[in-house]
Protein backbone atom coordinates (compact mmCIF):
# COMPACT_ATOMS: atom_id res chain seq x y z
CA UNK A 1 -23.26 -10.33 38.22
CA UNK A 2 -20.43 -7.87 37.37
CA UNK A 3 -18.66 -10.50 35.94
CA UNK A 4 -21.36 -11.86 33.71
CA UNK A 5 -22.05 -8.20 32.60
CA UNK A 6 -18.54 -7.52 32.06
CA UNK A 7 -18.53 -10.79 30.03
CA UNK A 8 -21.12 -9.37 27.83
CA UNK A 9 -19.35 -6.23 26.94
CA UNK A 10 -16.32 -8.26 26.44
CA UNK A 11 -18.32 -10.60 24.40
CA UNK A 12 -19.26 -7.43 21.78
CA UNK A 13 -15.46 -6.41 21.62
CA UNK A 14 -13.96 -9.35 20.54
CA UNK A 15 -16.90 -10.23 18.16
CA UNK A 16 -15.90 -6.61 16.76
CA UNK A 17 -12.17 -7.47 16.98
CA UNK A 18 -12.65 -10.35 14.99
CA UNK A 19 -14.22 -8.31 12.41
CA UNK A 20 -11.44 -5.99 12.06
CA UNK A 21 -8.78 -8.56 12.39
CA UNK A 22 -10.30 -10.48 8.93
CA UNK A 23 -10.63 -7.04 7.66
CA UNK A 24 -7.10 -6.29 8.62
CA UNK A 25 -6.14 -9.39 6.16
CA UNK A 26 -7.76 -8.48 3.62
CA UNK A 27 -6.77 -4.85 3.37
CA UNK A 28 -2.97 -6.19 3.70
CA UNK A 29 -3.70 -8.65 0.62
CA UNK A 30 -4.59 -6.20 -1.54
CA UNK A 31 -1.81 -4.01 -0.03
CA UNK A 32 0.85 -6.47 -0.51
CA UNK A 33 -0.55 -7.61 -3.41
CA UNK A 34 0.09 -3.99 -4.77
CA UNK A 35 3.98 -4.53 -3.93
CA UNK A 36 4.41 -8.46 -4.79
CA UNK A 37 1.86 -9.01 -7.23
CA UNK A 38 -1.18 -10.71 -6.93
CA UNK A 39 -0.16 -14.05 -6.48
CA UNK A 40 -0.17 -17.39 -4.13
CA UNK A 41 2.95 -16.49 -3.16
CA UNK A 42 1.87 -12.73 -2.12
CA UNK A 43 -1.29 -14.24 -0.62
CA UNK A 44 1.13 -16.88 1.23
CA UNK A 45 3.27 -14.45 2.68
CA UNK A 46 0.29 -12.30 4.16
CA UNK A 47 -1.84 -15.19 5.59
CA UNK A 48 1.14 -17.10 7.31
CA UNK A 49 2.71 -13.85 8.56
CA UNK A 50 -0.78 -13.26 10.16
CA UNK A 51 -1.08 -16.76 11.45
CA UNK A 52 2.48 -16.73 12.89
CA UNK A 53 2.15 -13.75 14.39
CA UNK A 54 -1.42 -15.09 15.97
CA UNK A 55 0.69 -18.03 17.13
CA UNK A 56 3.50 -15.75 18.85
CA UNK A 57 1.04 -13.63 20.74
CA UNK A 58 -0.79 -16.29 22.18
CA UNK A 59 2.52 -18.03 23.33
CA UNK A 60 3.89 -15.29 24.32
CA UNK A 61 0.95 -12.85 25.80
CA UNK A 62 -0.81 -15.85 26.97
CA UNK A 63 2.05 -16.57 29.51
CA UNK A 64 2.27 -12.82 30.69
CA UNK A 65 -1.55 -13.02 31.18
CA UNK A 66 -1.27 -15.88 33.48
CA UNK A 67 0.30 -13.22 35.57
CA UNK A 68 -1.56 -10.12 35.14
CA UNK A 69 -3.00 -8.57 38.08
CA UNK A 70 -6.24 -6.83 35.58
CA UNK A 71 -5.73 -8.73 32.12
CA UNK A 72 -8.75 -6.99 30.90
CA UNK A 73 -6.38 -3.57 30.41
CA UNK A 74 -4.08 -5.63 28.46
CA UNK A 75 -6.20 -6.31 26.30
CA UNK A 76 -7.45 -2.91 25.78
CA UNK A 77 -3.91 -1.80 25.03
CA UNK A 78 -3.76 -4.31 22.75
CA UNK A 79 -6.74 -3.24 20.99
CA UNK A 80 -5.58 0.10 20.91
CA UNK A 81 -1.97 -0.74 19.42
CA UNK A 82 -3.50 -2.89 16.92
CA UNK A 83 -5.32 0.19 15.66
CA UNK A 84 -2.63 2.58 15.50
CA UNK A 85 -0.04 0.16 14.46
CA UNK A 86 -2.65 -0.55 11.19
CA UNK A 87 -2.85 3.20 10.65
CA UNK A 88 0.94 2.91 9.82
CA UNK A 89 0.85 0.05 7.64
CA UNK A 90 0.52 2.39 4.20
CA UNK A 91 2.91 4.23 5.08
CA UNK A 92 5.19 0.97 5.82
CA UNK A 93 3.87 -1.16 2.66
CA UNK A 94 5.34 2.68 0.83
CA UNK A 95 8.47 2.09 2.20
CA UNK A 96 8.27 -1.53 1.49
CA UNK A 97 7.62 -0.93 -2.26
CA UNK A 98 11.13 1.01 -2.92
CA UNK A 99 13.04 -1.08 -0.85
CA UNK A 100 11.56 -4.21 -2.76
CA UNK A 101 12.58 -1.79 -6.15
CA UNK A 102 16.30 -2.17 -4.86
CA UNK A 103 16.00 -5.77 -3.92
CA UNK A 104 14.53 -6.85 -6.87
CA UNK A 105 17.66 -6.97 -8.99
CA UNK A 106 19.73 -8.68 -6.67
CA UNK A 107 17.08 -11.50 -5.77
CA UNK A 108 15.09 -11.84 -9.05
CA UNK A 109 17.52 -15.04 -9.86
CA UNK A 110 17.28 -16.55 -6.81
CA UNK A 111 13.42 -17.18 -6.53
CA UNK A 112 13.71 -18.95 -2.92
CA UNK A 113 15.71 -16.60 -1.36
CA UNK A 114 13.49 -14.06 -2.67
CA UNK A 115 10.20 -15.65 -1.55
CA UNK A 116 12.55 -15.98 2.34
CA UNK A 117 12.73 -12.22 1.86
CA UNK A 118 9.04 -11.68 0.80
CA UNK A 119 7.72 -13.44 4.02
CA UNK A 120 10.34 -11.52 6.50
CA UNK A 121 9.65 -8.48 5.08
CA UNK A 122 5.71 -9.02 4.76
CA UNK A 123 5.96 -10.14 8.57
CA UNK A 124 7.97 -6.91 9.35
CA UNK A 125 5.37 -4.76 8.45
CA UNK A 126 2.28 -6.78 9.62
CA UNK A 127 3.82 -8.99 12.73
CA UNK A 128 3.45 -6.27 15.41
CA UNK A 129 -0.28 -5.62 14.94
CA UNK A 130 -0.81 -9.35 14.39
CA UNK A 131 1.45 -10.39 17.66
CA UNK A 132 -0.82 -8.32 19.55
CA UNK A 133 -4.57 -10.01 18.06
CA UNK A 134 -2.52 -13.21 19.23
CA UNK A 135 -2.40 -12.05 22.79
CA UNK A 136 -5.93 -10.88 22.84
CA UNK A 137 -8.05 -14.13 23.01
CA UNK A 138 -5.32 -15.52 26.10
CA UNK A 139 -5.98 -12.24 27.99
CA UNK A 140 -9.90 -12.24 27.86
CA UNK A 141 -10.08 -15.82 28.77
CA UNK A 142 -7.72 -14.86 31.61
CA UNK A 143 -9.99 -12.03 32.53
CA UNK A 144 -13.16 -14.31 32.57
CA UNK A 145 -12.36 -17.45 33.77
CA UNK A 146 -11.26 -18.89 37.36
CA UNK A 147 -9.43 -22.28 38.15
CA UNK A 148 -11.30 -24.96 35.72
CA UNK A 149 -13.71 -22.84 33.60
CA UNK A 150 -12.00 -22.69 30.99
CA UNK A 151 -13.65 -24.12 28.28
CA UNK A 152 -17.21 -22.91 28.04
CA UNK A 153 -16.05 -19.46 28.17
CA UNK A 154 -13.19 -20.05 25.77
CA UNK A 155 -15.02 -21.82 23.46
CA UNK A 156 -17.83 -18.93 23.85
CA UNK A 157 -14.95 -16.20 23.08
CA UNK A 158 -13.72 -17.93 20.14
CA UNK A 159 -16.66 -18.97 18.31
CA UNK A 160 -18.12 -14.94 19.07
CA UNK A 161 -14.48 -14.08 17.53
CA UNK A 162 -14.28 -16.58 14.73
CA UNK A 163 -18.12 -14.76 13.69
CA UNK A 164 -16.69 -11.61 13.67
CA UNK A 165 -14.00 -12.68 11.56
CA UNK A 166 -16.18 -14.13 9.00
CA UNK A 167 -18.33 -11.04 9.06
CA UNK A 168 -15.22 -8.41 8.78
CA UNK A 169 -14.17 -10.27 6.01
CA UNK A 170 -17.06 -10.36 3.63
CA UNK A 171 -18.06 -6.81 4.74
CA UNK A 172 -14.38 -5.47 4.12
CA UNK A 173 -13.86 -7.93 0.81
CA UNK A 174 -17.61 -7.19 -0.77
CA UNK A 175 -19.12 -3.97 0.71
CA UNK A 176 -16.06 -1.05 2.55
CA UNK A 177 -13.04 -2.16 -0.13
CA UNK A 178 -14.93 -0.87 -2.98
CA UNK A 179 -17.10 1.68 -1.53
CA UNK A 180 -14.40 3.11 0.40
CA UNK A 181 -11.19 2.00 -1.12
CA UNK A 182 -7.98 0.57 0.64
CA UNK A 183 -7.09 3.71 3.22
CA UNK A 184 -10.34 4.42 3.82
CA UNK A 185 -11.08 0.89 4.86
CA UNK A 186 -8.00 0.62 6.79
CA UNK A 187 -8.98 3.54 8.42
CA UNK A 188 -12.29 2.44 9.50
CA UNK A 189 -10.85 -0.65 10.86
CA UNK A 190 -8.13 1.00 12.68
């Protein structure tokens, strides 16, 4: 019973973790599209910096929860780096913007190179918080499943996860960006 109530609770966080994770993206769009421009290339460098660090944190994290004596306090570590790393991303996208001033010159010629730098510097800033959403879903599952049950409560985690997503993204995109602007979204997020 524990573990089915536990699963419940668990089942609220990540739906609410998905929600800020989509919201996450969005806010760093507009962010980065503030110091790149709004363009495919901007928007290119956000999503796959997200999606790689996704991919790293599940690789990684995913092992170490294989191994994790209470992977359910992992995961609320994670949480809670994920929200204080995201309270730091203005300050880092500030930063960003005058070191992309002094770049500029050097790399405007070169537009591959510069697009290289774009990404590395774009997963810089967002990779940590994003490594650590990665290694969320691994942990939970870890947390909630024995030796072949896997998949129903993956699949239940995912798809609860993959709703919240969809929901922090229209609410952040449609409703908290402009009603409460870009730090005070972030903020509410975080």
């Amino acid at each position: 019973m524990g573990k089915v109530r536990g699963l419940a609770a668990a089942t609220a966080l990540f739906f609410a973790s998905g929600a800020t994770g989509l919201a996450y993206e969005v806010i760093w769009f507009r962010r980065f599209s503030h110091i790149w421009g709004a363009s495919t290339l901007a928007m290119a460098a956000v999503v796959s910096s997200f999606l790689l660090g996704l991919g790293i944190g599940a690789h990684f994290l995913g092992r170490r929860a294989d191994r994790m004596s209470a992977p359910l306090r992992g995961y609320g570590w994670c949480e809670l780096a994920i929200g204080l790393l995201a309270l730091l991303i203005p300050l880092e996208c500030s930063l960003l913007a005058a070191t992309t001033g002094a770049l500029y010159p050097a790399l405007s010629g070169i537009p591959f190179l510069y697009t290289v730098v774009r990404f590395l510097l774009t997963f810089l800033v967002i990779g940590p918080p994003c490594i650590l959403m990665g290694g969320t879903f691994p942990l939970l599952v870890k947390q909630f499943t024995g030796p072949g049950e896997v998949g129903p409560t993956a699949g239940w985690l995912y798809a609860v996860n993959t709703g919240g997503a969809a929901v922090g993204c229209y609410l952040a995109g449609f409703h908290l960006l402009p009603w409460l602007g870009l730090s005070g979204t972030n903020f509410l997020a975080a």
